[in-house]
N, C-alpha and C. Protein backbone atom coordinates (compact mmCIF):
# COMPACT_ATOMS: atom_id res chain seq x y z
N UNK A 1 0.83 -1.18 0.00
CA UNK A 1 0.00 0.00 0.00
C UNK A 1 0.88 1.25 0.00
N UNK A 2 0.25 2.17 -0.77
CA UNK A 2 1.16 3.58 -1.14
C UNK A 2 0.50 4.48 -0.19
N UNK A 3 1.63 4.98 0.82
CA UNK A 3 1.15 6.05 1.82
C UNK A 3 1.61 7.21 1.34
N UNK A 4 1.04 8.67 1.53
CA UNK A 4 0.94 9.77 1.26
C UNK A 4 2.25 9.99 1.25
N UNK A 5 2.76 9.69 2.96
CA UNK A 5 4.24 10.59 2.68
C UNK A 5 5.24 9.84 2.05
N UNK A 6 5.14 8.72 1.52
CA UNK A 6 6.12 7.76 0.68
C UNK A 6 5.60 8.45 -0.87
N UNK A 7 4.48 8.56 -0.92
CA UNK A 7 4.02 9.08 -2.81
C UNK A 7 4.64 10.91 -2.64
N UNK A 8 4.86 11.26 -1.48
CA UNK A 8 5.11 12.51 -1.72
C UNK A 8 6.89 12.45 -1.65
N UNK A 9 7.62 11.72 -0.99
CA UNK A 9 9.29 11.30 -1.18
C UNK A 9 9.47 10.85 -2.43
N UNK A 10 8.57 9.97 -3.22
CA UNK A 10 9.25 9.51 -4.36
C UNK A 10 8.88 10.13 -5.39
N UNK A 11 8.01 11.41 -5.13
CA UNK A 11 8.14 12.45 -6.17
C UNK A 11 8.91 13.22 -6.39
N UNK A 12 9.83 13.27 -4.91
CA UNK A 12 10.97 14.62 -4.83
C UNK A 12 12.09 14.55 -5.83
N UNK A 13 12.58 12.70 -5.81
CA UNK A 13 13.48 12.75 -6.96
C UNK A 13 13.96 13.34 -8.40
N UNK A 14 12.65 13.19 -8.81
CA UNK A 14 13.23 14.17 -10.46
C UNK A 14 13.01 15.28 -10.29
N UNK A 15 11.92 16.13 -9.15
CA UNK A 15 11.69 17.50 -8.74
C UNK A 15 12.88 17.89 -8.29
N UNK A 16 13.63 17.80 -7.39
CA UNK A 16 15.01 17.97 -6.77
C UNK A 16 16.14 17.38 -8.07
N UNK A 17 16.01 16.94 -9.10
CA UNK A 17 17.15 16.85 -9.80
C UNK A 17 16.74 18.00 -10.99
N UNK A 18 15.64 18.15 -11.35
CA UNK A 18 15.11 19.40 -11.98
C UNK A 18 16.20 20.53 -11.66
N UNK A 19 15.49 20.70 -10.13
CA UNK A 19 15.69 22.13 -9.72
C UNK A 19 17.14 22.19 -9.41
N UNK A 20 18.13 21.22 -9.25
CA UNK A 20 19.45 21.32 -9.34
C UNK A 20 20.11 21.53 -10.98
N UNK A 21 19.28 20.85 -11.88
CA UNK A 21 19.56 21.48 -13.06
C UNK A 21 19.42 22.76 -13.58
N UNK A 22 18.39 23.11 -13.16
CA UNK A 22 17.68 24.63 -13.69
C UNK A 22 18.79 25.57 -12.84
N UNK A 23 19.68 25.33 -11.60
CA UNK A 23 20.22 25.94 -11.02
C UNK A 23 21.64 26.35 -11.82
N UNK A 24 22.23 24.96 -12.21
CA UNK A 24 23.03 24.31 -13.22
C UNK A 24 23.14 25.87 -14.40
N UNK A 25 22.26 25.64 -15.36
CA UNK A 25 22.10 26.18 -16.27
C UNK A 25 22.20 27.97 -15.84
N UNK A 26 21.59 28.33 -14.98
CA UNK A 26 21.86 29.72 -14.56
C UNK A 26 22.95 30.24 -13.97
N UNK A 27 23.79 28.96 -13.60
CA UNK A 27 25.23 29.31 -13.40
C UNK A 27 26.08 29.12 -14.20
N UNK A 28 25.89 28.38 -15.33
CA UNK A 28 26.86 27.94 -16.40
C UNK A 28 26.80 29.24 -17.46
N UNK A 29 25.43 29.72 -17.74
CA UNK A 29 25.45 31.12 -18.73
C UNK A 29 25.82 32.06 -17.93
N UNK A 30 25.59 32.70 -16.48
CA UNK A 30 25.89 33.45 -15.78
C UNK A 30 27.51 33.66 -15.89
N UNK A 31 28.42 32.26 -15.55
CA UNK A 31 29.72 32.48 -15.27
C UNK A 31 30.37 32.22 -16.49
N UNK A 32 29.83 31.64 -17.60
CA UNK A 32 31.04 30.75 -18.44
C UNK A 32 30.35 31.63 -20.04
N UNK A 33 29.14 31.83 -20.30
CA UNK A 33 28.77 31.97 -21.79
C UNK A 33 27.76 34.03 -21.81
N UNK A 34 27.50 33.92 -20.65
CA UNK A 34 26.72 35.50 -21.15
C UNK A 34 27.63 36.54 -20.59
N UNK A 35 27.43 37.26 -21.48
CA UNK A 35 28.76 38.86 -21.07
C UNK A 35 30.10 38.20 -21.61
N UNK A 36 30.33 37.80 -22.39
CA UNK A 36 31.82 37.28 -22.78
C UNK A 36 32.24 37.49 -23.84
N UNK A 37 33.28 38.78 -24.29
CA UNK A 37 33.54 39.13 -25.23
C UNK A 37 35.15 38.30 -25.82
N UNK A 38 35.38 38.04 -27.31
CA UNK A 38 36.58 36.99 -27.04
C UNK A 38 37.40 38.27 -28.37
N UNK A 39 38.78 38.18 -27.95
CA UNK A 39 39.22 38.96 -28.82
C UNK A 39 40.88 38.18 -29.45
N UNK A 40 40.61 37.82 -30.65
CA UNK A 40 41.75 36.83 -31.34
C UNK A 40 43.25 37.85 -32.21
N UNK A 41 44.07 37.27 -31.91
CA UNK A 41 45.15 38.01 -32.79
C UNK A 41 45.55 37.52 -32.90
N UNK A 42 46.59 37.44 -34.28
CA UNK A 42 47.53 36.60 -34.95
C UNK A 42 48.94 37.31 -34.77
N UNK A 43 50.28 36.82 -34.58
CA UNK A 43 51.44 37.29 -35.35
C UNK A 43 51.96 36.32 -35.81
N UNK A 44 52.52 36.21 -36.74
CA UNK A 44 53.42 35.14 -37.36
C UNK A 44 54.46 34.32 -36.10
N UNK A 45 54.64 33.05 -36.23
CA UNK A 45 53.51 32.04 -36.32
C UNK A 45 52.72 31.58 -35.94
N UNK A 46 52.17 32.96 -34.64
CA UNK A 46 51.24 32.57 -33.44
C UNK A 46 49.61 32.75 -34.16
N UNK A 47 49.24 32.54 -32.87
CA UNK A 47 47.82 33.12 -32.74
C UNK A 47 47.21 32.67 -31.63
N UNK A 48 46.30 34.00 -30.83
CA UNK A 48 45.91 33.71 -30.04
C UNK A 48 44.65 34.16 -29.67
N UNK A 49 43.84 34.55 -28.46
CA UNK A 49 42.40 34.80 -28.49
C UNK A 49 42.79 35.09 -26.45
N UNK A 50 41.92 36.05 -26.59
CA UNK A 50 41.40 36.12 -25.16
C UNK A 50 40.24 36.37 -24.96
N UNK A 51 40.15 36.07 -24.21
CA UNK A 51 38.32 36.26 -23.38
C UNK A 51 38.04 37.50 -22.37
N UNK A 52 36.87 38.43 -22.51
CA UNK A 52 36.56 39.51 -22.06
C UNK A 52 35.14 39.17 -21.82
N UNK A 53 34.50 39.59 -20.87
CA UNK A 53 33.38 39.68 -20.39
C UNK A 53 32.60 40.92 -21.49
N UNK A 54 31.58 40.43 -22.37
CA UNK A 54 30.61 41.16 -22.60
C UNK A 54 29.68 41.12 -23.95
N UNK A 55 29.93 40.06 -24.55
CA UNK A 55 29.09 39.44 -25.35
C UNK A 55 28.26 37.57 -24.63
N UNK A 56 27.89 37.18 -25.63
CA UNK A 56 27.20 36.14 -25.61
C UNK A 56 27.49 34.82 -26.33
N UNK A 57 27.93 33.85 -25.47
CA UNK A 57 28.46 32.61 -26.40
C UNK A 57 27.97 31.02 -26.33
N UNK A 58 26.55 31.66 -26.15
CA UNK A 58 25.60 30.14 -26.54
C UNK A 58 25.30 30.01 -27.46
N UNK A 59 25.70 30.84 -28.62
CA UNK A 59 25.47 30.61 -30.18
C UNK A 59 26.84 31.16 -30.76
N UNK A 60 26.51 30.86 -32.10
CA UNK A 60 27.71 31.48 -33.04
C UNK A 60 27.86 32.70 -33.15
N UNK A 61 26.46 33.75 -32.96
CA UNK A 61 26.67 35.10 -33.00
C UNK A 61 26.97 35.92 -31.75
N UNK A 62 28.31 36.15 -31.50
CA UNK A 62 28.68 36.41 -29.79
C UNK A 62 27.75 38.16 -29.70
N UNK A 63 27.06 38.64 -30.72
CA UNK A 63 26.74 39.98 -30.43
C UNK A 63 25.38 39.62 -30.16
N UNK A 64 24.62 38.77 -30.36
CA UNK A 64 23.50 38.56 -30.47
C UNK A 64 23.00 37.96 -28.68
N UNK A 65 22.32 38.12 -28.12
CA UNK A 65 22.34 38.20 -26.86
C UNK A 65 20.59 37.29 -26.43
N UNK A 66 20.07 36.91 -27.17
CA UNK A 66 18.73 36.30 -27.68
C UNK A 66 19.31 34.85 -26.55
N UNK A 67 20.08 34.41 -27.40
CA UNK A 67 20.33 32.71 -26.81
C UNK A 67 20.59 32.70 -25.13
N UNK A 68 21.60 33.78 -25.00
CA UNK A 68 21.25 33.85 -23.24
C UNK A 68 20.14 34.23 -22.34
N UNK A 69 19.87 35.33 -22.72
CA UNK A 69 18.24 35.72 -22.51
C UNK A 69 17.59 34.47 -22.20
N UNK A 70 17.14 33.23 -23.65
CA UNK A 70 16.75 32.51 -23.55
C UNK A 70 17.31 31.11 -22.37
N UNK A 71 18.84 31.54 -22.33
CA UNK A 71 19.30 30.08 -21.41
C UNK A 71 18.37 30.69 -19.69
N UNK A 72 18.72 32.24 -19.37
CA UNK A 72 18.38 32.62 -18.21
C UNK A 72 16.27 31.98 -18.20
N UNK A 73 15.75 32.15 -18.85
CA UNK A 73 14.10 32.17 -19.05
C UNK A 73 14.29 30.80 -18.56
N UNK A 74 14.99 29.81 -19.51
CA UNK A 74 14.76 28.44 -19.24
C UNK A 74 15.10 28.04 -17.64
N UNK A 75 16.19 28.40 -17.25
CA UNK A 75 16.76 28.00 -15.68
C UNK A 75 15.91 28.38 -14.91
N UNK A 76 15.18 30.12 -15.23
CA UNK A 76 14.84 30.84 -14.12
C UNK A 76 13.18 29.85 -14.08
N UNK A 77 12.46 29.89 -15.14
CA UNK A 77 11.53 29.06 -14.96
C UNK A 77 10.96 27.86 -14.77
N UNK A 78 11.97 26.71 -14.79
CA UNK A 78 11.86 25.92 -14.55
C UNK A 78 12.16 25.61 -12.90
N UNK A 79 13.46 26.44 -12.36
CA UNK A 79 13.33 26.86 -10.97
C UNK A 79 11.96 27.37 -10.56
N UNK A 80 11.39 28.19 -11.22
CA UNK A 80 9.96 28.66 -10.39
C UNK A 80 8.74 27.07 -10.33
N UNK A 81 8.58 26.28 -11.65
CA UNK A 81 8.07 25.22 -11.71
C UNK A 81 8.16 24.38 -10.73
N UNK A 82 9.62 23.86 -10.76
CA UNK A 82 9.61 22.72 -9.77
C UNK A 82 9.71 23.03 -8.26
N UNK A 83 9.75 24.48 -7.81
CA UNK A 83 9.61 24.82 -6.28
C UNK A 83 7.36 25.22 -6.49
N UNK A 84 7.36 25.13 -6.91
CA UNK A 84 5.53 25.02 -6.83
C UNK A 84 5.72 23.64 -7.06
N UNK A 85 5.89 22.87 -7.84
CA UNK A 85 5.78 21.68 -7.83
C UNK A 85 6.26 20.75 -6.45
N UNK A 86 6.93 21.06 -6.09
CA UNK A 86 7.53 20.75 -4.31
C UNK A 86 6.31 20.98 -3.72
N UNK A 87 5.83 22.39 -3.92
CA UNK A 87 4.83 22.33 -2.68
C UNK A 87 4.26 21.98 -3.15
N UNK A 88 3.59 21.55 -4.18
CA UNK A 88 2.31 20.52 -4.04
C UNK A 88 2.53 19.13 -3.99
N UNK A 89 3.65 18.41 -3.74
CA UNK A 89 4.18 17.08 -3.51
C UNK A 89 3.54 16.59 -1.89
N UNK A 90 3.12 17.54 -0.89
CA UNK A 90 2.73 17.60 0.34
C UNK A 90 1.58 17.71 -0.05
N UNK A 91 0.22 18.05 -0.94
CA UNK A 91 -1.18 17.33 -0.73
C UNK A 91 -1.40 16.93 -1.00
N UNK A 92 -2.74 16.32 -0.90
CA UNK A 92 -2.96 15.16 -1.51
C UNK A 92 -3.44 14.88 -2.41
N UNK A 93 -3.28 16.06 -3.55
CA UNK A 93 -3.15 15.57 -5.09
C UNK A 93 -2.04 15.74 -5.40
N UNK A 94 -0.85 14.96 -4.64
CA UNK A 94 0.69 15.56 -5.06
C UNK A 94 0.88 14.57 -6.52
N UNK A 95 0.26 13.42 -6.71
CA UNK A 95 -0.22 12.56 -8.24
C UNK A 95 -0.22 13.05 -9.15
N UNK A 96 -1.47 14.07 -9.07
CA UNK A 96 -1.98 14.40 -9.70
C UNK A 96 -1.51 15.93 -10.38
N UNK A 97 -0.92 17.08 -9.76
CA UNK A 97 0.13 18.22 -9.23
C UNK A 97 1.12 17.32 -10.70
N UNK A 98 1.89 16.47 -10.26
CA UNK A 98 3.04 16.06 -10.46
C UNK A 98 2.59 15.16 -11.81
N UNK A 99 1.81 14.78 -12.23
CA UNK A 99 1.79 14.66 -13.38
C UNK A 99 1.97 16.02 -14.32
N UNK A 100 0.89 16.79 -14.08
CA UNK A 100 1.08 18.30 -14.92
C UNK A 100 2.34 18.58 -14.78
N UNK A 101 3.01 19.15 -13.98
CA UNK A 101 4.19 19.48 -14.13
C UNK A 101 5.23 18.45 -14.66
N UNK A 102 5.21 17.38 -14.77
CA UNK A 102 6.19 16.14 -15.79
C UNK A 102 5.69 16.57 -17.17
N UNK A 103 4.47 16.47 -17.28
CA UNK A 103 3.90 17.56 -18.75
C UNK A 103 4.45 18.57 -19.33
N UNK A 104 4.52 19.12 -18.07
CA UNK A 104 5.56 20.94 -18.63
C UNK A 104 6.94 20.55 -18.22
N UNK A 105 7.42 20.07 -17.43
CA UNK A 105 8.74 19.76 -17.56
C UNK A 105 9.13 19.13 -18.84
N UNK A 106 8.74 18.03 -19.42
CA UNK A 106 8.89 17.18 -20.17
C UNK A 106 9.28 17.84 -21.77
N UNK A 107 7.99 18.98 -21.83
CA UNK A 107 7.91 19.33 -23.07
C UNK A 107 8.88 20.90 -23.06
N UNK A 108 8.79 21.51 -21.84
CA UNK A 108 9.75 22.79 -21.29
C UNK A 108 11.04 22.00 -21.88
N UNK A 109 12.12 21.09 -21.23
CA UNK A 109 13.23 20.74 -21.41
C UNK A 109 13.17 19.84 -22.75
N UNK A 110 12.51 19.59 -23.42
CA UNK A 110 12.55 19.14 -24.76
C UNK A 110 13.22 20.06 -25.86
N UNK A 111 12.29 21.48 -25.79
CA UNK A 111 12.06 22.72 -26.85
C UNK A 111 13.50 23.30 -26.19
N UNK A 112 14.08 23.18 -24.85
CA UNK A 112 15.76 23.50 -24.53
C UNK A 112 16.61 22.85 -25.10
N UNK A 113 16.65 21.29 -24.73
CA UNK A 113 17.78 20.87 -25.20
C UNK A 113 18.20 20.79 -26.62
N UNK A 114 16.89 20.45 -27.44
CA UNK A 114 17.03 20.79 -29.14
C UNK A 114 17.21 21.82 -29.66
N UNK A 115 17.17 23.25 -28.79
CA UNK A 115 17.52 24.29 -28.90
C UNK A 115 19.06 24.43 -28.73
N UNK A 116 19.71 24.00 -27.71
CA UNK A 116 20.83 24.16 -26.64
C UNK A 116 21.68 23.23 -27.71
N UNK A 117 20.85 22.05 -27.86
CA UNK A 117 22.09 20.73 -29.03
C UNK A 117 22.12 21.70 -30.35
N UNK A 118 21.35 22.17 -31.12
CA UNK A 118 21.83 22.90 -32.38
C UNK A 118 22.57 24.21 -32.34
N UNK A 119 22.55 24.75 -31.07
CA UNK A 119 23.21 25.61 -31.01
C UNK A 119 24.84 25.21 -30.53
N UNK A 120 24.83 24.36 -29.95
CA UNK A 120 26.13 23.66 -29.54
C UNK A 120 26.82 23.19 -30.76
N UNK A 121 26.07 22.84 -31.79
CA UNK A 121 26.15 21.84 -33.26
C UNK A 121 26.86 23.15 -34.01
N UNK A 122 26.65 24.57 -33.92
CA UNK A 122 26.73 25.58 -34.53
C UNK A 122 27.92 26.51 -34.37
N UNK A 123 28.00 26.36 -33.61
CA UNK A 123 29.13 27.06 -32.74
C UNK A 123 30.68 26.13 -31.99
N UNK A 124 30.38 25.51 -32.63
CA UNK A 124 32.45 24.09 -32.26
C UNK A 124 33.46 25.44 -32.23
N UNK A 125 33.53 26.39 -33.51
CA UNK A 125 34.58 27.13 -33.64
C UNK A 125 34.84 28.11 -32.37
N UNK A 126 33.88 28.65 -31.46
CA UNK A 126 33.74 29.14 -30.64
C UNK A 126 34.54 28.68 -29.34
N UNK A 127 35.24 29.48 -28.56
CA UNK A 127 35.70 29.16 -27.20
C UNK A 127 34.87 28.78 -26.10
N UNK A 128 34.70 28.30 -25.35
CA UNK A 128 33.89 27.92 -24.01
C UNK A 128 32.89 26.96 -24.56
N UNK A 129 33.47 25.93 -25.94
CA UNK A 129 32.84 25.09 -26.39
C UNK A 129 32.08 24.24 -25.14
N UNK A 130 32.98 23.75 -24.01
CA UNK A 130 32.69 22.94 -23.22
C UNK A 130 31.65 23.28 -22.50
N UNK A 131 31.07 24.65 -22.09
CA UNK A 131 30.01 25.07 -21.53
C UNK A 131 29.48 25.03 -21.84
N UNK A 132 28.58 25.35 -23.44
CA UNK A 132 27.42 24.81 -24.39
C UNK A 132 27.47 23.31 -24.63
N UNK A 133 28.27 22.41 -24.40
CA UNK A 133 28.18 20.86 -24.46
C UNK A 133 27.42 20.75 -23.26
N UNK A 134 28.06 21.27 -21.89
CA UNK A 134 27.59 21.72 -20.36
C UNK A 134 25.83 21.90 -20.70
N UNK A 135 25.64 22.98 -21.21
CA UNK A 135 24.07 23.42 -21.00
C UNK A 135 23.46 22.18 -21.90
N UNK A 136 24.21 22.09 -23.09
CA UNK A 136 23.43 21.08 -23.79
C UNK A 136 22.94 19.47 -22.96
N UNK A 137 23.76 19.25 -22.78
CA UNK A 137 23.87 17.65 -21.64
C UNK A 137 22.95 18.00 -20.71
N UNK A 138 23.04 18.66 -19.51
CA UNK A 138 21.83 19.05 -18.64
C UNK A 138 20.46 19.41 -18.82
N UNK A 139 20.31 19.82 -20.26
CA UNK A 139 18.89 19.69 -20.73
C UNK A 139 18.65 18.76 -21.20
N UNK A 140 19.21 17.65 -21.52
CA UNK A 140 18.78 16.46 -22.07
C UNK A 140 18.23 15.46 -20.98
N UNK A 141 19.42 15.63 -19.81
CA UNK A 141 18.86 15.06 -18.47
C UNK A 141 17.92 15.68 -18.06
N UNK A 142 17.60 16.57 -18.14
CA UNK A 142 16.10 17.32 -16.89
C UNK A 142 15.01 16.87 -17.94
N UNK A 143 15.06 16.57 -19.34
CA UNK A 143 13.91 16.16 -20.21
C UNK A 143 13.69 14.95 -19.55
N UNK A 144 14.98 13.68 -19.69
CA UNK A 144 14.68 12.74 -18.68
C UNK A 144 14.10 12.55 -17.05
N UNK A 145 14.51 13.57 -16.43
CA UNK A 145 13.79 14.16 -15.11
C UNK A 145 12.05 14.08 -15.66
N UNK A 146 12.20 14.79 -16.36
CA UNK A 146 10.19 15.04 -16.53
C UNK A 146 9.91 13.94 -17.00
N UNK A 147 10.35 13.21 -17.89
CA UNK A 147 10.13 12.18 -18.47
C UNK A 147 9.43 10.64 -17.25
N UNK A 148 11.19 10.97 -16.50
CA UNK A 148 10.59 10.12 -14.98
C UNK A 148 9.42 10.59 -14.00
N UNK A 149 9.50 11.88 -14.04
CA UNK A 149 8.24 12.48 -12.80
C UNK A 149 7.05 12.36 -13.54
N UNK A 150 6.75 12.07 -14.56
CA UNK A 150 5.75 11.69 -15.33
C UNK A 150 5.28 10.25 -14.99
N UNK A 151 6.40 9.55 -15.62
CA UNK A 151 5.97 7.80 -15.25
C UNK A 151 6.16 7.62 -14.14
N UNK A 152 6.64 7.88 -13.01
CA UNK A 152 6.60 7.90 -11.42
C UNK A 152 5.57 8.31 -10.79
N UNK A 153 4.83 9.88 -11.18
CA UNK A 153 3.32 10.20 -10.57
C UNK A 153 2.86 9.45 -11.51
N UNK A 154 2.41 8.64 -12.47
CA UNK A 154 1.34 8.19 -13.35
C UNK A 154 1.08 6.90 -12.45
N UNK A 155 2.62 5.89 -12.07
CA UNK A 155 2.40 4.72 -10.98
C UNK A 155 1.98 5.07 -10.13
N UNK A 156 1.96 6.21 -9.22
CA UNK A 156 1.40 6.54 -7.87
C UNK A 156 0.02 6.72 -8.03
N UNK A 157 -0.54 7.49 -8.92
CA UNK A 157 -1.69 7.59 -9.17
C UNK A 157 -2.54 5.96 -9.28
N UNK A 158 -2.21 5.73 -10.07
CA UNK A 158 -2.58 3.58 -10.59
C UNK A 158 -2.43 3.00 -9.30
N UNK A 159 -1.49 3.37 -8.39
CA UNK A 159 -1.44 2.50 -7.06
C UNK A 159 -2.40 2.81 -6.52
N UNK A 160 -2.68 4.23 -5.96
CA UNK A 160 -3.85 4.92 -5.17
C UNK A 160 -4.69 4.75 -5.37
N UNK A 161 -5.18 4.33 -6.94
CA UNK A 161 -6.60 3.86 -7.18
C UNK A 161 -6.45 2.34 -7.11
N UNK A 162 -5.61 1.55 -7.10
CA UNK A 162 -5.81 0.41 -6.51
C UNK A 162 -5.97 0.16 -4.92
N UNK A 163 -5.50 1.03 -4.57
CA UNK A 163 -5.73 1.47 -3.06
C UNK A 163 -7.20 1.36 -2.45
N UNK A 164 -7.79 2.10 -3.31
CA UNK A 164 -8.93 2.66 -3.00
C UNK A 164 -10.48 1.59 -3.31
N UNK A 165 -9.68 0.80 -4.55
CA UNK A 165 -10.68 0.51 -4.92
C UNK A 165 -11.76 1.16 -5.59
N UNK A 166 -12.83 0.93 -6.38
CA UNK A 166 -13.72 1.24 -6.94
C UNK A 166 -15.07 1.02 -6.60
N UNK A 167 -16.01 1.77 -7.23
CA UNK A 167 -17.71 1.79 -7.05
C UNK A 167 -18.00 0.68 -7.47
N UNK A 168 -17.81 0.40 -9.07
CA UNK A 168 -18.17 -0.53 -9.48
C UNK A 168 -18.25 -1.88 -9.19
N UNK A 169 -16.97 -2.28 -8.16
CA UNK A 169 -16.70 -3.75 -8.14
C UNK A 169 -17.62 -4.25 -6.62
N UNK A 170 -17.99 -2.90 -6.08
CA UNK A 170 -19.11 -2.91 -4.81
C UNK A 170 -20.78 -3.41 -5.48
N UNK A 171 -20.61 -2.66 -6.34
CA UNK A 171 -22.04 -2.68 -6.83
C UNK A 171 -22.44 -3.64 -7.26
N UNK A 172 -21.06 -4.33 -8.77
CA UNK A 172 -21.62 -5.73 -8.96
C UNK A 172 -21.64 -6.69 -8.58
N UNK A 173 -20.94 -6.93 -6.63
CA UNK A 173 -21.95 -7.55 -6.22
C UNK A 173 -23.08 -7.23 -5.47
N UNK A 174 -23.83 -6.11 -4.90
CA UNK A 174 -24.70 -6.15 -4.45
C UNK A 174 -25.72 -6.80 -5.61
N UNK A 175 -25.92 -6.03 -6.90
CA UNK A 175 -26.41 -6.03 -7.77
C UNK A 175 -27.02 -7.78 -8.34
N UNK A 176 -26.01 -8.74 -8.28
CA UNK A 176 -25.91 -9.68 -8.76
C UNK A 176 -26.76 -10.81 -8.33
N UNK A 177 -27.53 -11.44 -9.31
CA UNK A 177 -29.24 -12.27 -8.92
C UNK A 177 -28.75 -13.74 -8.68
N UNK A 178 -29.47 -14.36 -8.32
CA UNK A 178 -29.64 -15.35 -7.88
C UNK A 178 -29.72 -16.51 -9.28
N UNK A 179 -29.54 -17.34 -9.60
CA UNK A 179 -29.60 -17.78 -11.18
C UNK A 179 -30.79 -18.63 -11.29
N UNK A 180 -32.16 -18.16 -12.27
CA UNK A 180 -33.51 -18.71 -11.95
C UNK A 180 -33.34 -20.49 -12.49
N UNK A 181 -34.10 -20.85 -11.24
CA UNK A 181 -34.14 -22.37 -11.86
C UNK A 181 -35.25 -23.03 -11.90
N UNK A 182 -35.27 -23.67 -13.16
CA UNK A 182 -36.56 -23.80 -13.05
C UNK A 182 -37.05 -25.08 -12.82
């Protein structure tokens, strides 16, 4: 039998790996890819490049400032998601709570990481390659996160109504006659 506060612990898992991702991602554009200006020079037979804080390097276009914008939206909201989603893991439609949000998680970190992988796909020539591999990889896992908090509340739910039992299986037997003989 599935008790409340066991269906509300084994929801925390992909909620708490969510929200360590979404954390993830707002520190990886924060410190490693937004505000980062890179400036390259050559002399014979060198060449070299340094890094300056003040462009944008989750895409190929470091002036274009869209893709961070967008990395901050994704972290910051999915942090707001899965801390409402926490608190509703404590009532007792935390099932039901936690399906919707595996819904929006699921399809939220989908429209990221296929975003995050072609932009990673786009940009190799770019410095701080490893940090867009970084954002890319962590959205692929938090898709898997929703993916699990999905099929994890969907079993809790199926348990609880096995729990509970049904109307129907009361009724057909009250309901049920006697077999006429004649």
């Amino acid at each position: 039998m599935v008790k409340a506060e066991a269906a509300g612990t084994v929801l925390l898992f992909p909620l708490l790996a969510i929200l360590g991702i979404s954390i993830t991602v707002l520190a990886v554009n924060r410190q490693h890819l937004a505000d980062v200006e890179v400036w390259c020079w050559s002399y014979y037979p060198y060449y070299s490049c340094a890094t300056f804080y003040g462009g944008c390097l989750v895409s190929d276009n470091i002036n274009d400032y869209g893709p961070c914008q967008y990395a901050y939206a994704v972290g910051a909201i999915s942090l707001f998601s899965s801390l409402i989603n926490l608190c509703f893991s404590c009532v007792d439609l935390a099932g039901v709570a936690s399906i919707v949000g595996g819904i929006f998680h699921l399809i939220w970190w989908c429209v990221a990481a296929a975003y995050f992988t072609s932009e990673w796909q786009d940009a190799h020539a770019l410095p701080e390659d490893y940090w867009r591999h970084v954002l890319m990889g962590v959205s692929w896992a938090a898709f898997c996160m929703g993916v699990l908090q999905l099929v994890m509340a969907g079993g809790l739910c199926v348990m609880g109504r096995r729990k509970k039992g049904s109307d129907y299986e009361d009724k057909g037997e009250a309901n049920r006659q006697a077999p006429i003989s004649s």
